[in-house]
N, C-alpha and C. Protein backbone atom coordinates (compact mmCIF):
# COMPACT_ATOMS: atom_id res chain seq x y z
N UNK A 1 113.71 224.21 16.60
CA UNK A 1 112.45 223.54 16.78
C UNK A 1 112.57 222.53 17.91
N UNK A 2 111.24 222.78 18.73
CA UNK A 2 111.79 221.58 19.82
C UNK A 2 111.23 219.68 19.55
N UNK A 3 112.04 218.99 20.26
CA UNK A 3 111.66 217.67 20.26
C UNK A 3 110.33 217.10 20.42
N UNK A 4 110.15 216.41 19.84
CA UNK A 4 108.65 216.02 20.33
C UNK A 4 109.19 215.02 21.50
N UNK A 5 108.06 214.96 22.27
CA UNK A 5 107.91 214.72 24.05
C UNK A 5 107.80 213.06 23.79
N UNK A 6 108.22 212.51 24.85
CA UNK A 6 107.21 210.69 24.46
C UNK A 6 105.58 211.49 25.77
N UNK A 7 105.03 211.65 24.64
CA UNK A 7 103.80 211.93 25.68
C UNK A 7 103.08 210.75 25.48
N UNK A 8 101.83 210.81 26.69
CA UNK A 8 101.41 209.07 26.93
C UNK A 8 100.12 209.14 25.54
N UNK A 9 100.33 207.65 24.78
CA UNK A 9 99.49 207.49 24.01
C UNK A 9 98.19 206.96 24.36
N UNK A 10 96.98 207.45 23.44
CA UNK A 10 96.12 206.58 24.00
C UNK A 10 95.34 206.17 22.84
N UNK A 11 94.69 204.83 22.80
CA UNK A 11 94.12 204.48 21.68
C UNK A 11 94.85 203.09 21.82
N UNK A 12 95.70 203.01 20.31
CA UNK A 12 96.04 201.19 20.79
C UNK A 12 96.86 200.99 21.76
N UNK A 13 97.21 199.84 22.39
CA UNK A 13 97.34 199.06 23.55
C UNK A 13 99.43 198.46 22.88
N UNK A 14 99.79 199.05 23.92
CA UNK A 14 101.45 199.15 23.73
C UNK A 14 101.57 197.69 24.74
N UNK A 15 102.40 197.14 24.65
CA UNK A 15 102.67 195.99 26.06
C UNK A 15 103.77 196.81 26.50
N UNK A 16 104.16 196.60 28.01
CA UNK A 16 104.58 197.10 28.90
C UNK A 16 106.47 197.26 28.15
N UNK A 17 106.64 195.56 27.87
CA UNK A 17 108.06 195.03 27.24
C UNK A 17 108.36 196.39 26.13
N UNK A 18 107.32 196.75 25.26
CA UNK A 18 107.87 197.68 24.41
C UNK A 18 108.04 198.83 24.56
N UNK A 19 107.21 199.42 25.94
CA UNK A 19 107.52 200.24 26.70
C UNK A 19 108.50 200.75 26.65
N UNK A 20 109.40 199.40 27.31
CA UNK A 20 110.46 199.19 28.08
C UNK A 20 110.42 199.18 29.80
N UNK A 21 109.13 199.12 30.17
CA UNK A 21 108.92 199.35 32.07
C UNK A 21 108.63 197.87 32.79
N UNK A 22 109.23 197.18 32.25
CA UNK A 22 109.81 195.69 32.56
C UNK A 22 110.87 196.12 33.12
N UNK A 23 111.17 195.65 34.83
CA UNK A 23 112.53 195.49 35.33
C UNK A 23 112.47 194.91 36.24
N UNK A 24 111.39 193.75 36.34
CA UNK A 24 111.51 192.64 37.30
C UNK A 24 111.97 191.57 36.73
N UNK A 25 112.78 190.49 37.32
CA UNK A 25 113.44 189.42 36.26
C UNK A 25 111.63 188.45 35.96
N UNK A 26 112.16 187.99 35.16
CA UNK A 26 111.11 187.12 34.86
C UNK A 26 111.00 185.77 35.73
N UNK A 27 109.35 185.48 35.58
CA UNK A 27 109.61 184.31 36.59
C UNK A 27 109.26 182.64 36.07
N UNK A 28 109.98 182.26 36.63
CA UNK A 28 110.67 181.04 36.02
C UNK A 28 109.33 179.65 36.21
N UNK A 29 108.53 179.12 34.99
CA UNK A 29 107.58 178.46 34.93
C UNK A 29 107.69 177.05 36.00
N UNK A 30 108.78 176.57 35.62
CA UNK A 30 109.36 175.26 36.03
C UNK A 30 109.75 175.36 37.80
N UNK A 31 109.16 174.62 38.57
CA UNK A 31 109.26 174.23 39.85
C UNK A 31 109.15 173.48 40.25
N UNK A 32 109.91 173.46 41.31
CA UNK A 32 110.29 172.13 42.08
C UNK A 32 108.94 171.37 42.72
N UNK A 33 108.74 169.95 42.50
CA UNK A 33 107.94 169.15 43.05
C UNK A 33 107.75 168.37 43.87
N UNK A 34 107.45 168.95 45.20
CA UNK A 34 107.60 167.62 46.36
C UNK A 34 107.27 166.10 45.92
N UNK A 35 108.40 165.29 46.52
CA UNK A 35 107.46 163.92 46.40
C UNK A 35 106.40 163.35 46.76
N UNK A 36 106.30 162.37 45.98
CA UNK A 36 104.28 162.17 46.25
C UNK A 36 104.23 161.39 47.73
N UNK A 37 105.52 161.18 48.79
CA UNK A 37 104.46 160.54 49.92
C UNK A 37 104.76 162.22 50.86
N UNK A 38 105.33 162.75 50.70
CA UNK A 38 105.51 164.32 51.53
C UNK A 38 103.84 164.30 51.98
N UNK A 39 103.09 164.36 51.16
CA UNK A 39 101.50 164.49 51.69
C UNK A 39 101.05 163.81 52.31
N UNK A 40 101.24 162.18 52.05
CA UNK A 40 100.74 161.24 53.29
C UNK A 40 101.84 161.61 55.01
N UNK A 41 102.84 161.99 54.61
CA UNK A 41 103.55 162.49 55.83
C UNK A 41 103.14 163.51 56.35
N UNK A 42 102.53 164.80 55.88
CA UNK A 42 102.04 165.05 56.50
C UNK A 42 101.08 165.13 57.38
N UNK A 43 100.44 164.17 56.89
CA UNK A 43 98.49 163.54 57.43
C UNK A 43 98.93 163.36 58.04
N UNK A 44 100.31 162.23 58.20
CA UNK A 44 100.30 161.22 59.40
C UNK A 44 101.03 161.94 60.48
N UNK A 45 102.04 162.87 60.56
CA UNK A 45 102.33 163.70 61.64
C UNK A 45 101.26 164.41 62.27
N UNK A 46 100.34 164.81 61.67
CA UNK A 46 99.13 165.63 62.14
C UNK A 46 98.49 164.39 62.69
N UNK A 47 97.87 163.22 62.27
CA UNK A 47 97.19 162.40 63.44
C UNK A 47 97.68 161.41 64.50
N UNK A 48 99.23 161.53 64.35
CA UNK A 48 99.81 161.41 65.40
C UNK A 48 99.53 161.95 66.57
N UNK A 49 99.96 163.33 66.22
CA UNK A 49 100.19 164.79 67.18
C UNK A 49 98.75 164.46 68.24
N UNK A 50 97.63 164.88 67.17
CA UNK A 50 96.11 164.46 67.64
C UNK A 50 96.06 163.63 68.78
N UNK A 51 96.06 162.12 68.26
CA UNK A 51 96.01 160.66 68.55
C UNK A 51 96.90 160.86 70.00
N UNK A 52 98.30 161.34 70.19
CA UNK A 52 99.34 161.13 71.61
C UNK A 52 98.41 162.17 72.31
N UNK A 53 98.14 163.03 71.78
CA UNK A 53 97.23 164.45 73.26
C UNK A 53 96.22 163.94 73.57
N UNK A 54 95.17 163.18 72.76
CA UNK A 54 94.19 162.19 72.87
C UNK A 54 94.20 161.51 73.85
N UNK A 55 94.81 160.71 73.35
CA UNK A 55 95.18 159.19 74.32
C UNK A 55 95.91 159.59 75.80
N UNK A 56 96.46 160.90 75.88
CA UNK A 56 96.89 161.23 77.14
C UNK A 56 95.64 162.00 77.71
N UNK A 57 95.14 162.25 77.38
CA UNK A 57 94.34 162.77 78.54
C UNK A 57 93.22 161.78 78.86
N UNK A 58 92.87 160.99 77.76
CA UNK A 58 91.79 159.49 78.12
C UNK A 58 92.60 158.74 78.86
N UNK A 59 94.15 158.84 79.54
CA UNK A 59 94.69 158.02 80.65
C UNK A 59 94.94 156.47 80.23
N UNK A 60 95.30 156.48 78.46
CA UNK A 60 95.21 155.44 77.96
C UNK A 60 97.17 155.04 77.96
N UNK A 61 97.48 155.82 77.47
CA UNK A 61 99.06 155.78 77.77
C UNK A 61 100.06 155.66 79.09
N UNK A 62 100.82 154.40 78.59
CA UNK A 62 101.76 153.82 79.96
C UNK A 62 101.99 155.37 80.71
N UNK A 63 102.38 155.15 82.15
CA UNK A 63 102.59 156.27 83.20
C UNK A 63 101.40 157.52 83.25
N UNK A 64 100.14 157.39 83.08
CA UNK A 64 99.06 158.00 83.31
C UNK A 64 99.07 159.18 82.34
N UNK A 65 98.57 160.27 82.89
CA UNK A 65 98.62 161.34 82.01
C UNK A 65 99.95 162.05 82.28
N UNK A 66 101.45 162.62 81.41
CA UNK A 66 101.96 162.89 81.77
C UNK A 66 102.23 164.19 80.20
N UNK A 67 103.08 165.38 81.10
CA UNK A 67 103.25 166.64 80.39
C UNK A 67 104.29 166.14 79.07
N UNK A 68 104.98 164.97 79.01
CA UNK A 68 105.77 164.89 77.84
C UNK A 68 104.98 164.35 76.84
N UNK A 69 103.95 164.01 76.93
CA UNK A 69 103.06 163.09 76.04
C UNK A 69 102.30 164.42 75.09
N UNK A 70 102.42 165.53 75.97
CA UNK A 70 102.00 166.45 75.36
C UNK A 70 102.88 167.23 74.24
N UNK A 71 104.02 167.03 75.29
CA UNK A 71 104.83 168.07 74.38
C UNK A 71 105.04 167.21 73.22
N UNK A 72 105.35 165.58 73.14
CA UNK A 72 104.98 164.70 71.92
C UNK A 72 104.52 165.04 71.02
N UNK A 73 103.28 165.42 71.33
CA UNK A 73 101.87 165.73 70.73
C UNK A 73 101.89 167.26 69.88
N UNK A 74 102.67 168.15 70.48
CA UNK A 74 102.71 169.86 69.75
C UNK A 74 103.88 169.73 68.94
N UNK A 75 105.10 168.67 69.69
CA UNK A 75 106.11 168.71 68.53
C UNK A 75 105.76 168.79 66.96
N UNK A 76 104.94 167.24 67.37
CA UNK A 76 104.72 166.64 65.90
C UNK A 76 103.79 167.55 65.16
N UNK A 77 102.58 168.22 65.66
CA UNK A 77 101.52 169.17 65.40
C UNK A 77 102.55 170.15 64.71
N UNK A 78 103.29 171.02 65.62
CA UNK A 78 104.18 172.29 65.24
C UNK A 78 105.13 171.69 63.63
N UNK A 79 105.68 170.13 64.21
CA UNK A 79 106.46 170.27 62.77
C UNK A 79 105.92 169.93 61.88
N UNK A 80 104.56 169.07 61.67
CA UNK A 80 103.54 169.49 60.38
C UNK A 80 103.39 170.24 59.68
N UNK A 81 102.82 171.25 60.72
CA UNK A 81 102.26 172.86 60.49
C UNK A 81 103.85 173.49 59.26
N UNK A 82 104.85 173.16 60.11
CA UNK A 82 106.68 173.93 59.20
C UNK A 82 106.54 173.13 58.08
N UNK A 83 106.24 171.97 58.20
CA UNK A 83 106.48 170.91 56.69
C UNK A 83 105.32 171.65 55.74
N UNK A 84 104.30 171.53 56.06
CA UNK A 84 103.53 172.47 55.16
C UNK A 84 103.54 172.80 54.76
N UNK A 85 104.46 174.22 55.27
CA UNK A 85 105.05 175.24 54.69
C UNK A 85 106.02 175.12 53.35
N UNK A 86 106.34 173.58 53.52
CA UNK A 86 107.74 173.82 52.20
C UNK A 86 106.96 173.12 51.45
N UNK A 87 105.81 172.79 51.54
CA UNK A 87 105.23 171.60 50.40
C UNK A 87 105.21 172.19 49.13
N UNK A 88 105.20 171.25 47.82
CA UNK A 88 104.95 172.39 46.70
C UNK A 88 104.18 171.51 45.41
């Protein structure tokens, strides 16, 4: 006589676990929490960044308008933008 099959049931509702078609690890509730000024740091790198490209092209900054005032200005912009990224 042959075996009976696992053929697919239908009607009540199996969870996946009893399945057994769980084989991703589980994921872990608890995470890490940036500190609470990480956010004011970031504001303030971002209106830095702003504020130096600003003020250089209004010809408000010592030595007129000059290309490092800029690059000043994208550093701080660009490393915002990366800090961002790790915030949590």
């Amino acid at each position: 006589m042959a075996t009976p099959s696992k053929a697919k049931r239908s009607g009540r509702y199996t969870s996946p676990e009893a399945q057994g078609r769980i084989t991703a690890a589980p994921v872990h509730t608890t995470h890490e929490q940036s500190p609470a000024w990480y956010g004011w740091f970031l504001i303030d790198l971002i209106v830095f960044g702003l504020m130096v490209i600003a003020l250089n092209y209004l010809q408000v900054l010592p030595g007129s308008t000059s290309p490092w005032y800029l690059v000043l200005g994208l550093v701080s912009l660009f490393s915002a933008f990366y800090a961002a990224t790790r915030y949590h």
